[in-house]
PDB file of N, CA and C in Angstrom:
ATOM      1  N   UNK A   1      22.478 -91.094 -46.835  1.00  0.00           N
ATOM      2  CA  UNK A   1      23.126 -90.244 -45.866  1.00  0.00           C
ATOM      3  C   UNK A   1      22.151 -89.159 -45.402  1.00  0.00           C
ATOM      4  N   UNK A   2      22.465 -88.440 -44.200  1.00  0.00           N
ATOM      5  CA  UNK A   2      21.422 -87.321 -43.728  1.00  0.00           C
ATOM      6  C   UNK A   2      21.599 -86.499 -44.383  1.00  0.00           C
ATOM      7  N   UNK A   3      20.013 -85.911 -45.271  1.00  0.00           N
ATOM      8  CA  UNK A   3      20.456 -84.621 -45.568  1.00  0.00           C
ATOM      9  C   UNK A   3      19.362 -83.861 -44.917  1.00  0.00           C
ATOM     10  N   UNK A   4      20.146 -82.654 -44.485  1.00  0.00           N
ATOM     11  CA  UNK A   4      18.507 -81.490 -44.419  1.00  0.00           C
ATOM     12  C   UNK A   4      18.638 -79.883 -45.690  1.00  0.00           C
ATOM     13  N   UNK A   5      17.556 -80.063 -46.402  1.00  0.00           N
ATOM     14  CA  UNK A   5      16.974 -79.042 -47.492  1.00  0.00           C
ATOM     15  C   UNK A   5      16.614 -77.817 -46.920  1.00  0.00           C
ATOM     16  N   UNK A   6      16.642 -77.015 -46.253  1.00  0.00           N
ATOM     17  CA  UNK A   6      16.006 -75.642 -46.425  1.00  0.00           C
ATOM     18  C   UNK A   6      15.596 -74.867 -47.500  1.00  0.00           C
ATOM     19  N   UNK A   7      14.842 -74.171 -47.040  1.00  0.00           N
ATOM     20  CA  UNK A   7      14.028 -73.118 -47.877  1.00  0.00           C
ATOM     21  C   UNK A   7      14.878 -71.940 -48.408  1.00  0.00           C
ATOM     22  N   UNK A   8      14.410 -71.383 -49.347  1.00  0.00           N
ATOM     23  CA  UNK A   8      15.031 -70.394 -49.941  1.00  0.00           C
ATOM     24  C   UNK A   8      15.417 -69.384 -49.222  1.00  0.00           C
ATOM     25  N   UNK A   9      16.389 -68.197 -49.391  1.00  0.00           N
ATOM     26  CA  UNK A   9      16.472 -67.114 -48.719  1.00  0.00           C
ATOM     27  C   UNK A   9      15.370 -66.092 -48.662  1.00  0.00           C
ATOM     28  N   UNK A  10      14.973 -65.332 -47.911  1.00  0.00           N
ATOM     29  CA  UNK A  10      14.035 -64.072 -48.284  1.00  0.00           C
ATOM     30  C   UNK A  10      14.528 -62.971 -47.693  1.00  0.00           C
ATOM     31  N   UNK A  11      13.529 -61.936 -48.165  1.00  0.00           N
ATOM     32  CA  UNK A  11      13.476 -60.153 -47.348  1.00  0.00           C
ATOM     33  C   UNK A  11      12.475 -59.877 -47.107  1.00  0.00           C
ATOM     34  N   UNK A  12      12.595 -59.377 -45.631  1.00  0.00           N
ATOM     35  CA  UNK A  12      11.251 -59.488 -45.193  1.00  0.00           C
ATOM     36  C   UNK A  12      11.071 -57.916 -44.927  1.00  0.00           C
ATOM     37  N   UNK A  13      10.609 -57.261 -44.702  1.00  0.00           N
ATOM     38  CA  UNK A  13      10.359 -55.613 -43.858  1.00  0.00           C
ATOM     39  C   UNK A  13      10.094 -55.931 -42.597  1.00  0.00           C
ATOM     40  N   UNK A  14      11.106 -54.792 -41.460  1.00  0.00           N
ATOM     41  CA  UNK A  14      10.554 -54.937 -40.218  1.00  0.00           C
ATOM     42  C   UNK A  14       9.019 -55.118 -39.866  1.00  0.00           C
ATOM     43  N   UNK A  15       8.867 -55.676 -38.879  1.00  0.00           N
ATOM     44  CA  UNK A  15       7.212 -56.041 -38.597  1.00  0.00           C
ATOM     45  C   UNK A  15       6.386 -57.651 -39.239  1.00  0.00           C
ATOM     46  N   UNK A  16       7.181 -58.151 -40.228  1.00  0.00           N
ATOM     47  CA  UNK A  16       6.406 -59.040 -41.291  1.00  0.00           C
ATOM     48  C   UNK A  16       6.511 -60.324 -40.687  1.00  0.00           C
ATOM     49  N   UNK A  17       6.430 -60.999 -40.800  1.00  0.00           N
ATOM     50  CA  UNK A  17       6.307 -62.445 -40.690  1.00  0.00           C
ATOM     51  C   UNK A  17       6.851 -63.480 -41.723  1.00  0.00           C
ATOM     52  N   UNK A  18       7.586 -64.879 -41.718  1.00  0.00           N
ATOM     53  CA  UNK A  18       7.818 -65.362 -42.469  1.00  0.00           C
ATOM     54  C   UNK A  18       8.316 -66.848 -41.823  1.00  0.00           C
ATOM     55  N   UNK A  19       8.083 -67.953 -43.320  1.00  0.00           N
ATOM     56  CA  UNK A  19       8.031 -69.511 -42.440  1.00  0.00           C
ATOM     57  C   UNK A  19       9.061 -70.305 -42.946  1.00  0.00           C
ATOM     58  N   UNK A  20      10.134 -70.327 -42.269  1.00  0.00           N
ATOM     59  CA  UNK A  20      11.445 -70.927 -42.953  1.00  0.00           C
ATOM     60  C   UNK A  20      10.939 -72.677 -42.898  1.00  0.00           C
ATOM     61  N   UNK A  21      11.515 -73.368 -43.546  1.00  0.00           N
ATOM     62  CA  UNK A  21      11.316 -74.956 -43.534  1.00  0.00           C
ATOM     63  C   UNK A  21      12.654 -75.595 -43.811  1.00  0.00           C
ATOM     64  N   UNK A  22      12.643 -76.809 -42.892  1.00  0.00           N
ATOM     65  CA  UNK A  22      13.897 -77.696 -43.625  1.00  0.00           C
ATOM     66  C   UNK A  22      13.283 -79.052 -43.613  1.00  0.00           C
ATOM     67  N   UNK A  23      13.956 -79.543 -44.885  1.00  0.00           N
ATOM     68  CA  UNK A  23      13.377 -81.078 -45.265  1.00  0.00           C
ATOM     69  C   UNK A  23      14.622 -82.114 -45.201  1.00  0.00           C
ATOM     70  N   UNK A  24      14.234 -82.832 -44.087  1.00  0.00           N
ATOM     71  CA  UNK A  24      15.151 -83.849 -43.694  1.00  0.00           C
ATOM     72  C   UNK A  24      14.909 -85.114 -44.391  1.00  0.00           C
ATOM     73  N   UNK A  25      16.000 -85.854 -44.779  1.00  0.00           N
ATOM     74  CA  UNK A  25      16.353 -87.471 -45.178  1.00  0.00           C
ATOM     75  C   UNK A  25      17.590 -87.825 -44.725  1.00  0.00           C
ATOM     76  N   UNK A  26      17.345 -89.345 -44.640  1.00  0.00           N
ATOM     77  CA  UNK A  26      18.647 -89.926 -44.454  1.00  0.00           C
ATOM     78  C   UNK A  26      18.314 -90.608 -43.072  1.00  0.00           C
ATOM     79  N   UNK A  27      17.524 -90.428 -42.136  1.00  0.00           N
ATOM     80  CA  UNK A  27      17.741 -91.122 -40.885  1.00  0.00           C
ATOM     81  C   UNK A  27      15.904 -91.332 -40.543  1.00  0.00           C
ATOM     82  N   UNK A  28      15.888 -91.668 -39.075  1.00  0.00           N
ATOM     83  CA  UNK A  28      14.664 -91.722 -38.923  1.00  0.00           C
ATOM     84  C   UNK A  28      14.362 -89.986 -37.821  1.00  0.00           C
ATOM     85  N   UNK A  29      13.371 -89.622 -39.116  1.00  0.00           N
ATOM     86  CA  UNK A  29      13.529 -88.027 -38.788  1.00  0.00           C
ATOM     87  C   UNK A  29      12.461 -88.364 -37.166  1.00  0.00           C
ATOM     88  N   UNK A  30      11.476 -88.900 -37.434  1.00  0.00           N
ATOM     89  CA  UNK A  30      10.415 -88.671 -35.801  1.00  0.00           C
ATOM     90  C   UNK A  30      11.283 -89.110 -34.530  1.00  0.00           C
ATOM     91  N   UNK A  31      12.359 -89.995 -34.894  1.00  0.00           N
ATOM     92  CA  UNK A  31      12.748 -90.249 -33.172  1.00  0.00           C
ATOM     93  C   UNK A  31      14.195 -89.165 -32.866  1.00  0.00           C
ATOM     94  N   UNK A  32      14.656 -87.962 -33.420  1.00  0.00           N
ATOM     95  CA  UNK A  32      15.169 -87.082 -33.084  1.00  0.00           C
ATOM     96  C   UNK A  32      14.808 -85.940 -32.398  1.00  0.00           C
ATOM     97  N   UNK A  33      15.239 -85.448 -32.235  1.00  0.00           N
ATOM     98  CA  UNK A  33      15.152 -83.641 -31.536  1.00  0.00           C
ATOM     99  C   UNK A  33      15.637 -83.011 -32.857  1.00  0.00           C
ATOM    100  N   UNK A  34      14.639 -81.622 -33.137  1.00  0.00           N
ATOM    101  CA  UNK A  34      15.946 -80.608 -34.018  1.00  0.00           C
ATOM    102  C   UNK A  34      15.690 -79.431 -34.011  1.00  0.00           C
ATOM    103  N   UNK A  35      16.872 -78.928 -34.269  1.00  0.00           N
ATOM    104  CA  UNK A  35      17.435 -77.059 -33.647  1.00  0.00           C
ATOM    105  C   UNK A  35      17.207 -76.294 -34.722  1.00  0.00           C
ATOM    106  N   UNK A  36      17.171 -74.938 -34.728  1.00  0.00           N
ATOM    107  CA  UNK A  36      17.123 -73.894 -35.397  1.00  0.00           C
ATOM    108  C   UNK A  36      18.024 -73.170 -34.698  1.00  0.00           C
ATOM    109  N   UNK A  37      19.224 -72.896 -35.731  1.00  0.00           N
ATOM    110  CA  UNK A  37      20.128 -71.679 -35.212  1.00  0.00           C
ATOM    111  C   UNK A  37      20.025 -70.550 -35.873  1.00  0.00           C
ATOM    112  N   UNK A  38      21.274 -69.382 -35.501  1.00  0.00           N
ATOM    113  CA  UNK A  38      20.981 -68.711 -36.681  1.00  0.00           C
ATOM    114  C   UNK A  38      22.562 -68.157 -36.499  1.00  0.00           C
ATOM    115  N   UNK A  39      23.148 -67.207 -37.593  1.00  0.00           N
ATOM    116  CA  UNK A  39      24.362 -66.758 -37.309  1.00  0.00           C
ATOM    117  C   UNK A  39      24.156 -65.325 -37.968  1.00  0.00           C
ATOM    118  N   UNK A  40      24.830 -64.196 -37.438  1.00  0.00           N
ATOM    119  CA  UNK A  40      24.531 -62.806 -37.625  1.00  0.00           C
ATOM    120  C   UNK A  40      25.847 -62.545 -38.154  1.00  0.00           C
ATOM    121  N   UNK A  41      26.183 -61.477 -38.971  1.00  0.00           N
ATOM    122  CA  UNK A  41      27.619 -61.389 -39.360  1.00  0.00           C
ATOM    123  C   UNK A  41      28.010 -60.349 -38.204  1.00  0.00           C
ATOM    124  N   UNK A  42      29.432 -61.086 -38.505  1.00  0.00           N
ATOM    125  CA  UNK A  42      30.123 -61.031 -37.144  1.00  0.00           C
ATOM    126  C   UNK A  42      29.960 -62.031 -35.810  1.00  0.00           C
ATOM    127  N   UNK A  43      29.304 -62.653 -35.706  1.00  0.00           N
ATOM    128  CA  UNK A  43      28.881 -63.503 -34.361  1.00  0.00           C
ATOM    129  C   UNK A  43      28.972 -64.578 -34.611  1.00  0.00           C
ATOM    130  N   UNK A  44      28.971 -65.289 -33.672  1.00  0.00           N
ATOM    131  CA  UNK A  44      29.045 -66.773 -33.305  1.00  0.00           C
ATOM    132  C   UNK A  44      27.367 -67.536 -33.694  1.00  0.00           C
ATOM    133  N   UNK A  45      27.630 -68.522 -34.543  1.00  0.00           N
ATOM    134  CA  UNK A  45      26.204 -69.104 -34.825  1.00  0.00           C
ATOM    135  C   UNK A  45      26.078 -69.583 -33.152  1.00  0.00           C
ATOM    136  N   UNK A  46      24.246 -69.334 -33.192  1.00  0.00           N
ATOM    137  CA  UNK A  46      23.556 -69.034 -31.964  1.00  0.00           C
ATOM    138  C   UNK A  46      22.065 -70.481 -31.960  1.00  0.00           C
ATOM    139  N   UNK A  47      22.133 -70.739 -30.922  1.00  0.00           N
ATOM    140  CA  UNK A  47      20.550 -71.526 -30.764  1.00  0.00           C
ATOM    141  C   UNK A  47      19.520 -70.882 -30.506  1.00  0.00           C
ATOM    142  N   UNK A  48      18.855 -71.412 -31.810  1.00  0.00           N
ATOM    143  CA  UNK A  48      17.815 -70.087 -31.735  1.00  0.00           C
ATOM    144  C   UNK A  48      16.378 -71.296 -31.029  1.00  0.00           C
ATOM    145  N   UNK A  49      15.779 -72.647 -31.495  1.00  0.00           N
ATOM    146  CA  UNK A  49      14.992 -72.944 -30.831  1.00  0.00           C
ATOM    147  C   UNK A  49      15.298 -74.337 -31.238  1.00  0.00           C
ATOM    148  N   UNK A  50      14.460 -75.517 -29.910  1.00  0.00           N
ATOM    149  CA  UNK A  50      14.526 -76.563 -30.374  1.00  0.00           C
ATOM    150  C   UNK A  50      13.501 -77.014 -29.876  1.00  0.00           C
ATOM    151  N   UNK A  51      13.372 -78.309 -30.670  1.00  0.00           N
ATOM    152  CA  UNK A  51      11.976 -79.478 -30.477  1.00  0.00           C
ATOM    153  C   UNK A  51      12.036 -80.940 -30.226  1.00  0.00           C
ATOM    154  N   UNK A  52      11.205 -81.209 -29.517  1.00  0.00           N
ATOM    155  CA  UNK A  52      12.145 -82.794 -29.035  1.00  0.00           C
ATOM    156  C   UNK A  52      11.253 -83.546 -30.000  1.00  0.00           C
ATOM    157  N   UNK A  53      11.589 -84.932 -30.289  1.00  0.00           N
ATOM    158  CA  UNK A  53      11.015 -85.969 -31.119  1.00  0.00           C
ATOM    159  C   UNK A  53       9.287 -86.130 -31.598  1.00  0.00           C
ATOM    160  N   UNK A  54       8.715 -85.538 -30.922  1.00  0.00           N
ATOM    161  CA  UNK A  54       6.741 -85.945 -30.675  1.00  0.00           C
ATOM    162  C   UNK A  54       6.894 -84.642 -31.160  1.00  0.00           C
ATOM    163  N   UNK A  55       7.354 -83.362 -30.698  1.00  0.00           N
ATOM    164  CA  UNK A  55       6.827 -82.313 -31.061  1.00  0.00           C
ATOM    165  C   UNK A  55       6.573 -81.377 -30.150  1.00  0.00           C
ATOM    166  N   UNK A  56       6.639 -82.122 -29.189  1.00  0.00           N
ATOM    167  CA  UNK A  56       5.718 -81.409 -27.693  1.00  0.00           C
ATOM    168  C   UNK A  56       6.270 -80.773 -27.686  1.00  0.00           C
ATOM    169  N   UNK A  57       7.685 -80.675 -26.822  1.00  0.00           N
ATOM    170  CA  UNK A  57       8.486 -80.212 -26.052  1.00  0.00           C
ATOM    171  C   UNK A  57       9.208 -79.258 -26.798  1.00  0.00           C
ATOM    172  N   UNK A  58       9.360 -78.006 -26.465  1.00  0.00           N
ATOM    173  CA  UNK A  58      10.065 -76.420 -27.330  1.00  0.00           C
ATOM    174  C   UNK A  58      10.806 -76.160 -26.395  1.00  0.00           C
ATOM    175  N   UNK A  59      12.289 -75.665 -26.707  1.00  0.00           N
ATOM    176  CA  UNK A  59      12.864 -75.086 -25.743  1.00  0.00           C
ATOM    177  C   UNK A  59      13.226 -73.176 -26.767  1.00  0.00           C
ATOM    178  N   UNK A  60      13.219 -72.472 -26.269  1.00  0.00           N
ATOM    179  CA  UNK A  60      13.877 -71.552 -27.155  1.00  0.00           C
ATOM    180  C   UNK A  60      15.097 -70.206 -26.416  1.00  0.00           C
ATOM    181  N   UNK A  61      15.360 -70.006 -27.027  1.00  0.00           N
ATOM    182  CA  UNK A  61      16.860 -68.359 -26.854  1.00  0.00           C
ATOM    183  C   UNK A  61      15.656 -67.281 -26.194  1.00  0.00           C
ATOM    184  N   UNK A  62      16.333 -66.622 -25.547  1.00  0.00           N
ATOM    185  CA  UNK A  62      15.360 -65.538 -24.787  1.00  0.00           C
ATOM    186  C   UNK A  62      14.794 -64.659 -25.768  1.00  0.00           C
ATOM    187  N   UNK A  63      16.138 -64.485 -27.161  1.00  0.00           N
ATOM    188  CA  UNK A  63      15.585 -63.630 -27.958  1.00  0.00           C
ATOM    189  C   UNK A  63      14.853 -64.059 -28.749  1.00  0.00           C
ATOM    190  N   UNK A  64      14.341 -65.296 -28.883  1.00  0.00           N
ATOM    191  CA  UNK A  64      12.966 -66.028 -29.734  1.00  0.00           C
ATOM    192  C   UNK A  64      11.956 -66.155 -29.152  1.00  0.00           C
ATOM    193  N   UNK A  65      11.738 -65.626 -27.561  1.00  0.00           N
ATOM    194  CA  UNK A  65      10.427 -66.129 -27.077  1.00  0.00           C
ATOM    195  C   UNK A  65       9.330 -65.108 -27.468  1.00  0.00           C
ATOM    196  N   UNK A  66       8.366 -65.325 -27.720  1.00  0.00           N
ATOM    197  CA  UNK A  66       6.902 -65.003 -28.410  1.00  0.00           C
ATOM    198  C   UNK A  66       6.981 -64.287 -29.332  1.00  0.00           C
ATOM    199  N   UNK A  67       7.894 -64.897 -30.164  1.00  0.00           N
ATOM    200  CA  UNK A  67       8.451 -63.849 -31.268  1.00  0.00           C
ATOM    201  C   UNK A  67       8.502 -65.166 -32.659  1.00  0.00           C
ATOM    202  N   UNK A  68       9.408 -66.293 -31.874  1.00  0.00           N
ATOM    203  CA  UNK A  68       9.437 -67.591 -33.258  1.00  0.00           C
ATOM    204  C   UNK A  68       8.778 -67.966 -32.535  1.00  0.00           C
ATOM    205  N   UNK A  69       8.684 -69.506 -33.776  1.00  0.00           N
ATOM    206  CA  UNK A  69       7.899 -70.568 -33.188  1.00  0.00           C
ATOM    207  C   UNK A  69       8.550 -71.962 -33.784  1.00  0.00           C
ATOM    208  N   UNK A  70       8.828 -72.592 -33.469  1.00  0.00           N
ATOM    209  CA  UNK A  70       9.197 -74.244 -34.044  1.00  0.00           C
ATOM    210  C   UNK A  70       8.114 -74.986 -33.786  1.00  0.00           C
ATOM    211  N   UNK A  71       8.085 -75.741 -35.050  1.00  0.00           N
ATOM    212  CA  UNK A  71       7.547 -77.140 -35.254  1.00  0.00           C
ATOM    213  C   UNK A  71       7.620 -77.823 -35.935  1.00  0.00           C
ATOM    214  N   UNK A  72       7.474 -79.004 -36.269  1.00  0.00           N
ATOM    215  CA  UNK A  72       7.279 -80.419 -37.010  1.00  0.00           C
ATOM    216  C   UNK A  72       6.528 -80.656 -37.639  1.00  0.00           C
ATOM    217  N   UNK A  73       6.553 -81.604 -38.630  1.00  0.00           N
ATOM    218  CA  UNK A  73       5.154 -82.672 -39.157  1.00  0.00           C
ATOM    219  C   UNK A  73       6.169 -84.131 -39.551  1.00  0.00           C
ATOM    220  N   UNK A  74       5.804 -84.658 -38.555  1.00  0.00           N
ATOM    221  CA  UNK A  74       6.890 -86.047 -38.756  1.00  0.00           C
ATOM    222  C   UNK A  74       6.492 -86.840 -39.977  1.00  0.00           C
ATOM    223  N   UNK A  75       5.437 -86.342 -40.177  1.00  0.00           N
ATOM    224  CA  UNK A  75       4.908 -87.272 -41.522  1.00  0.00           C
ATOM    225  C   UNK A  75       5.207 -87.270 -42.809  1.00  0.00           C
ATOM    226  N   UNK A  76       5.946 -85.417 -42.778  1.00  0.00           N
ATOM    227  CA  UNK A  76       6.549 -84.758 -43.916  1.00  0.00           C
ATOM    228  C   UNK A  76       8.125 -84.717 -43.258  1.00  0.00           C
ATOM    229  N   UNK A  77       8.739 -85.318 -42.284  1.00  0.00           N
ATOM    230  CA  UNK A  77      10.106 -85.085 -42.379  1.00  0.00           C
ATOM    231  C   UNK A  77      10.742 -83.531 -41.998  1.00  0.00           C
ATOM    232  N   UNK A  78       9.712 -82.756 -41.873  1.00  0.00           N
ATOM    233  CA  UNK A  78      10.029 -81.372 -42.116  1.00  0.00           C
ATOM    234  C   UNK A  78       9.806 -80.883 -40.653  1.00  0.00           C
ATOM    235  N   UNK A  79      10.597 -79.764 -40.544  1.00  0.00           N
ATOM    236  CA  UNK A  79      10.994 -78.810 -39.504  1.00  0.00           C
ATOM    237  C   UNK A  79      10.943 -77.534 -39.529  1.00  0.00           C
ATOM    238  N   UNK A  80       9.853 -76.658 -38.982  1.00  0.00           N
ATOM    239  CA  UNK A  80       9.450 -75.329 -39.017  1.00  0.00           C
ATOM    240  C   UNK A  80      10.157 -74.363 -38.395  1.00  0.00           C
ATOM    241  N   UNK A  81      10.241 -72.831 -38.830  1.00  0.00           N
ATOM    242  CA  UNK A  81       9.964 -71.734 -38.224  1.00  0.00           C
ATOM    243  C   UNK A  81       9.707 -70.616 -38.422  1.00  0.00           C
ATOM    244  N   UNK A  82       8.686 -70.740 -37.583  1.00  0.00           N
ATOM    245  CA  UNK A  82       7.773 -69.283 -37.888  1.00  0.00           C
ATOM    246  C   UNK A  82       7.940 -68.219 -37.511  1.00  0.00           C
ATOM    247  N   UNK A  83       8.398 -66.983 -37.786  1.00  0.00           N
ATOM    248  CA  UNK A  83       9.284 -65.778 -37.222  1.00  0.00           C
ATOM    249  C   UNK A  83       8.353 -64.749 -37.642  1.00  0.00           C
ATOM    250  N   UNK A  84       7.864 -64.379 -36.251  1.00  0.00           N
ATOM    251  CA  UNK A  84       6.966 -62.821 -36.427  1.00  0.00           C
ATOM    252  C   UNK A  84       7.560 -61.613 -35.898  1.00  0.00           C
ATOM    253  N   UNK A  85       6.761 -60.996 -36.373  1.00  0.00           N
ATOM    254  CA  UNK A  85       7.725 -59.326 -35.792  1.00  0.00           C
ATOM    255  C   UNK A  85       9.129 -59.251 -36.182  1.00  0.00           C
ATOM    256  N   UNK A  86       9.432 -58.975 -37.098  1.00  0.00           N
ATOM    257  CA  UNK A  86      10.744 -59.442 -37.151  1.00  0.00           C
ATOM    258  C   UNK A  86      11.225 -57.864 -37.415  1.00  0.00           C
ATOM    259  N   UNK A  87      12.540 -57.784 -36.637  1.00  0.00           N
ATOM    260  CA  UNK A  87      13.613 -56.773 -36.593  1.00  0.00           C
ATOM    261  C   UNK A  87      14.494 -57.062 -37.296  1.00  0.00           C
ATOM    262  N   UNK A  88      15.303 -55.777 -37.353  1.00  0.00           N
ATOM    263  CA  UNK A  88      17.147 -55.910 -38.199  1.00  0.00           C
ATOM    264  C   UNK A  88      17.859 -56.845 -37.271  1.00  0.00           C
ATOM    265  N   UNK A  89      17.642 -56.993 -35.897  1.00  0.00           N
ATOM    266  CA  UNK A  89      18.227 -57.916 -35.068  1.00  0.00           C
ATOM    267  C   UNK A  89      18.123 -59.192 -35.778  1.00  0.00           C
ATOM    268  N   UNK A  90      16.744 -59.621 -36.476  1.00  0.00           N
ATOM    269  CA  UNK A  90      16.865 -60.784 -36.866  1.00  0.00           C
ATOM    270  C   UNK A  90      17.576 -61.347 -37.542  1.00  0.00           C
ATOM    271  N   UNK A  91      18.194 -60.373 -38.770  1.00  0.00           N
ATOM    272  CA  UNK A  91      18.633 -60.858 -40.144  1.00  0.00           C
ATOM    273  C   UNK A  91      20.186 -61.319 -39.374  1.00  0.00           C
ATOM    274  N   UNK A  92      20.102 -62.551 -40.159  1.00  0.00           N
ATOM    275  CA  UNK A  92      21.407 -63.797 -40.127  1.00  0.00           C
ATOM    276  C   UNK A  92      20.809 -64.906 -40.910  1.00  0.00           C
ATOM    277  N   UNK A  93      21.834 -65.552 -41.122  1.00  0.00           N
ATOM    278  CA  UNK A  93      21.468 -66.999 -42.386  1.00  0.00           C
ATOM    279  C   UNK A  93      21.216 -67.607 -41.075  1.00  0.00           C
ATOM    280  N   UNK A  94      20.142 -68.767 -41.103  1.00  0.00           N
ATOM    281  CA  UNK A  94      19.532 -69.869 -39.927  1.00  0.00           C
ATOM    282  C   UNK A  94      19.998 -70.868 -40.799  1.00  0.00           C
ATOM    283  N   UNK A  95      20.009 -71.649 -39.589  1.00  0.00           N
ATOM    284  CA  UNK A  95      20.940 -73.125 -40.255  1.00  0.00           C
ATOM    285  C   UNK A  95      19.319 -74.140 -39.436  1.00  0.00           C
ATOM    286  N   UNK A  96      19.213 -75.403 -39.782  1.00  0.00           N
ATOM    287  CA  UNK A  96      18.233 -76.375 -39.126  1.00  0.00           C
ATOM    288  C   UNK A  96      19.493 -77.113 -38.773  1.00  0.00           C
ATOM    289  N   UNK A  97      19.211 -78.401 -37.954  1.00  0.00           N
ATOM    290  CA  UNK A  97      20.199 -78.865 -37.067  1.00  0.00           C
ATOM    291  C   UNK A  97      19.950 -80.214 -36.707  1.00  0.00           C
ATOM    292  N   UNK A  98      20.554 -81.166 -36.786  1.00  0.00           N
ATOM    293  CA  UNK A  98      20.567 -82.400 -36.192  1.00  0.00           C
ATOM    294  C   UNK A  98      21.420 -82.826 -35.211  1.00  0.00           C
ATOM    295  N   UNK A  99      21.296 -83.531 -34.457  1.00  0.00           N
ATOM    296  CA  UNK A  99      22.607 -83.898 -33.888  1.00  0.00           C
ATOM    297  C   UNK A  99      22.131 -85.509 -33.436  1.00  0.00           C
ATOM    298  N   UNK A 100      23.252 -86.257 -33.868  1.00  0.00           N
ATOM    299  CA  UNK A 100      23.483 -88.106 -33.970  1.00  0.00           C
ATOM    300  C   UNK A 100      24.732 -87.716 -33.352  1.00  0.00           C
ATOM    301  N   UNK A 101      25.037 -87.638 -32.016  1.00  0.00           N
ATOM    302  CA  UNK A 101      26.888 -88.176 -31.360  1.00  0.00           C
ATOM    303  C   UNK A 101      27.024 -89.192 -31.910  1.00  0.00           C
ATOM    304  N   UNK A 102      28.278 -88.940 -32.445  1.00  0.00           N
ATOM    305  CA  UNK A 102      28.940 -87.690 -31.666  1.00  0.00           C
ATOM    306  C   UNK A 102      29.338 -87.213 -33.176  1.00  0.00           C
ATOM    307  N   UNK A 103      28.335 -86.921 -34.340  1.00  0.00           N
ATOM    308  CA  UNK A 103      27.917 -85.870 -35.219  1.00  0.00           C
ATOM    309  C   UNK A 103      26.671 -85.046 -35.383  1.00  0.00           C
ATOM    310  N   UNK A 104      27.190 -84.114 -35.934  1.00  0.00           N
ATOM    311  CA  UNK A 104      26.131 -82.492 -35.615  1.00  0.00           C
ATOM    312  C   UNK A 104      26.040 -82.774 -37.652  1.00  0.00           C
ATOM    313  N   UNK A 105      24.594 -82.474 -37.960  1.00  0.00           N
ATOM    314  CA  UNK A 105      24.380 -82.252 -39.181  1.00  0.00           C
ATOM    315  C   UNK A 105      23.843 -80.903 -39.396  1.00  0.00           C
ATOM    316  N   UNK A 106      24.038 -80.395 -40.489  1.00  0.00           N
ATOM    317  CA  UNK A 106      23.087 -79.048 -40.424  1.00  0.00           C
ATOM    318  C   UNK A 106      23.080 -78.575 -41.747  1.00  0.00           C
ATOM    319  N   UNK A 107      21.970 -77.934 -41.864  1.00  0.00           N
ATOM    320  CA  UNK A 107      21.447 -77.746 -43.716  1.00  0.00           C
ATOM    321  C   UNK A 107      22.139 -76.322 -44.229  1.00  0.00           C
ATOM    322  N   UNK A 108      21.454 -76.377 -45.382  1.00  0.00           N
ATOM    323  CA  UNK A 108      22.823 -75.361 -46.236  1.00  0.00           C
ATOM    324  C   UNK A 108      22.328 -74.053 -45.741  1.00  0.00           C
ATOM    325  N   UNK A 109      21.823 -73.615 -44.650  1.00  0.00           N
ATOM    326  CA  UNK A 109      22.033 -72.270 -44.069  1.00  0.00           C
ATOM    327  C   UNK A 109      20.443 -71.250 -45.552  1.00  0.00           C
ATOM    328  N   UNK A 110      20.235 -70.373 -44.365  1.00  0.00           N
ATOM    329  CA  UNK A 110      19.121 -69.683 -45.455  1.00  0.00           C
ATOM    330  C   UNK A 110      18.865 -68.225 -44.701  1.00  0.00           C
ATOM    331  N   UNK A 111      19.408 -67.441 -46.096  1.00  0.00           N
ATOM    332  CA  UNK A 111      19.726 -66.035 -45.206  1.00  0.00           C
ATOM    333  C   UNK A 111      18.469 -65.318 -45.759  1.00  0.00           C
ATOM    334  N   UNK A 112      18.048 -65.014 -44.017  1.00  0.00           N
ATOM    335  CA  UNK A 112      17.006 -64.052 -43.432  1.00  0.00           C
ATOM    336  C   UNK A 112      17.363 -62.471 -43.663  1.00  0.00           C
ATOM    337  N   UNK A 113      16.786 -61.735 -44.392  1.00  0.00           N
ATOM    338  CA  UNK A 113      17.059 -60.026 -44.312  1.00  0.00           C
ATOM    339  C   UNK A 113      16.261 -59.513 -43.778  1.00  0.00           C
ATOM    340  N   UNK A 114      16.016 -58.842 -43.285  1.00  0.00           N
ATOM    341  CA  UNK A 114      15.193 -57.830 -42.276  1.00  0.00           C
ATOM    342  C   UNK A 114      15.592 -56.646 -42.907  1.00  0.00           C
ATOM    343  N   UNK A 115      14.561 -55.792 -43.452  1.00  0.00           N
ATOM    344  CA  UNK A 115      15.397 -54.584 -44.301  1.00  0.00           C
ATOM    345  C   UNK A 115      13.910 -53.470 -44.728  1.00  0.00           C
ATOM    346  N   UNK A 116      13.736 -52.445 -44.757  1.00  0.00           N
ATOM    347  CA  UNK A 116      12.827 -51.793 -44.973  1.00  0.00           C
ATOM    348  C   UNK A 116      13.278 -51.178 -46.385  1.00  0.00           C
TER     349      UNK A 116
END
């Protein structure tokens, strides 16, 4: 069955940098697309960036541009993101994301703190 693994939770201090990962099984991970969301308490989980199958192609949220970064290594199954500069805006648990229609998969969530 699909699973996706994420990375542990962390705390980061405003300004820092940090590289969330999720490790996918269960399907054929290179011919998908996959998302990075995130959810803030109180709010509606949000799309934070996505990547199409090769890798190329990034789409991201206004509030992720030159700020994250997504990527791949199809060879490892795995799905990046790299979050610089990071604010109190940031902190919310990020979920990684699949979607097979007309099911949505998504990993056990990994909460981001932003905290000085």
């Amino acid at each position: 069955q699909v699973q996706l693994v994420q990375s542990g939770g962390v705390l980061v201090q405003p300004g820092g940098s940090r590289r969330l990962s999720c490790a996918a099984s269960g399907f054929s991970f290179s011919t998908y697309a996959m998302s990075w969301y995130r959810q803030a308490p109180g709010r509606k989980r949000q799309l934070v960036a996505r990547i199409a199958s090769a890798g190329v192609n990034t789409n991201y949220a206004d509030s992720a541009k030159g700020r994250l970064a997504i990527s791949r290594d199809n060879a490892k199954n795995t799905v990046y993101l790299q979050m610089n500069s990071l604010t109190h805006e940031d902190t919310a648990v990020y979920y990684c994301s699949n979607s097979q229609p007309p099911r949505d998969y998504w990993g056990q969530g990994t909460q981001v703190t932003v905290s000085s």
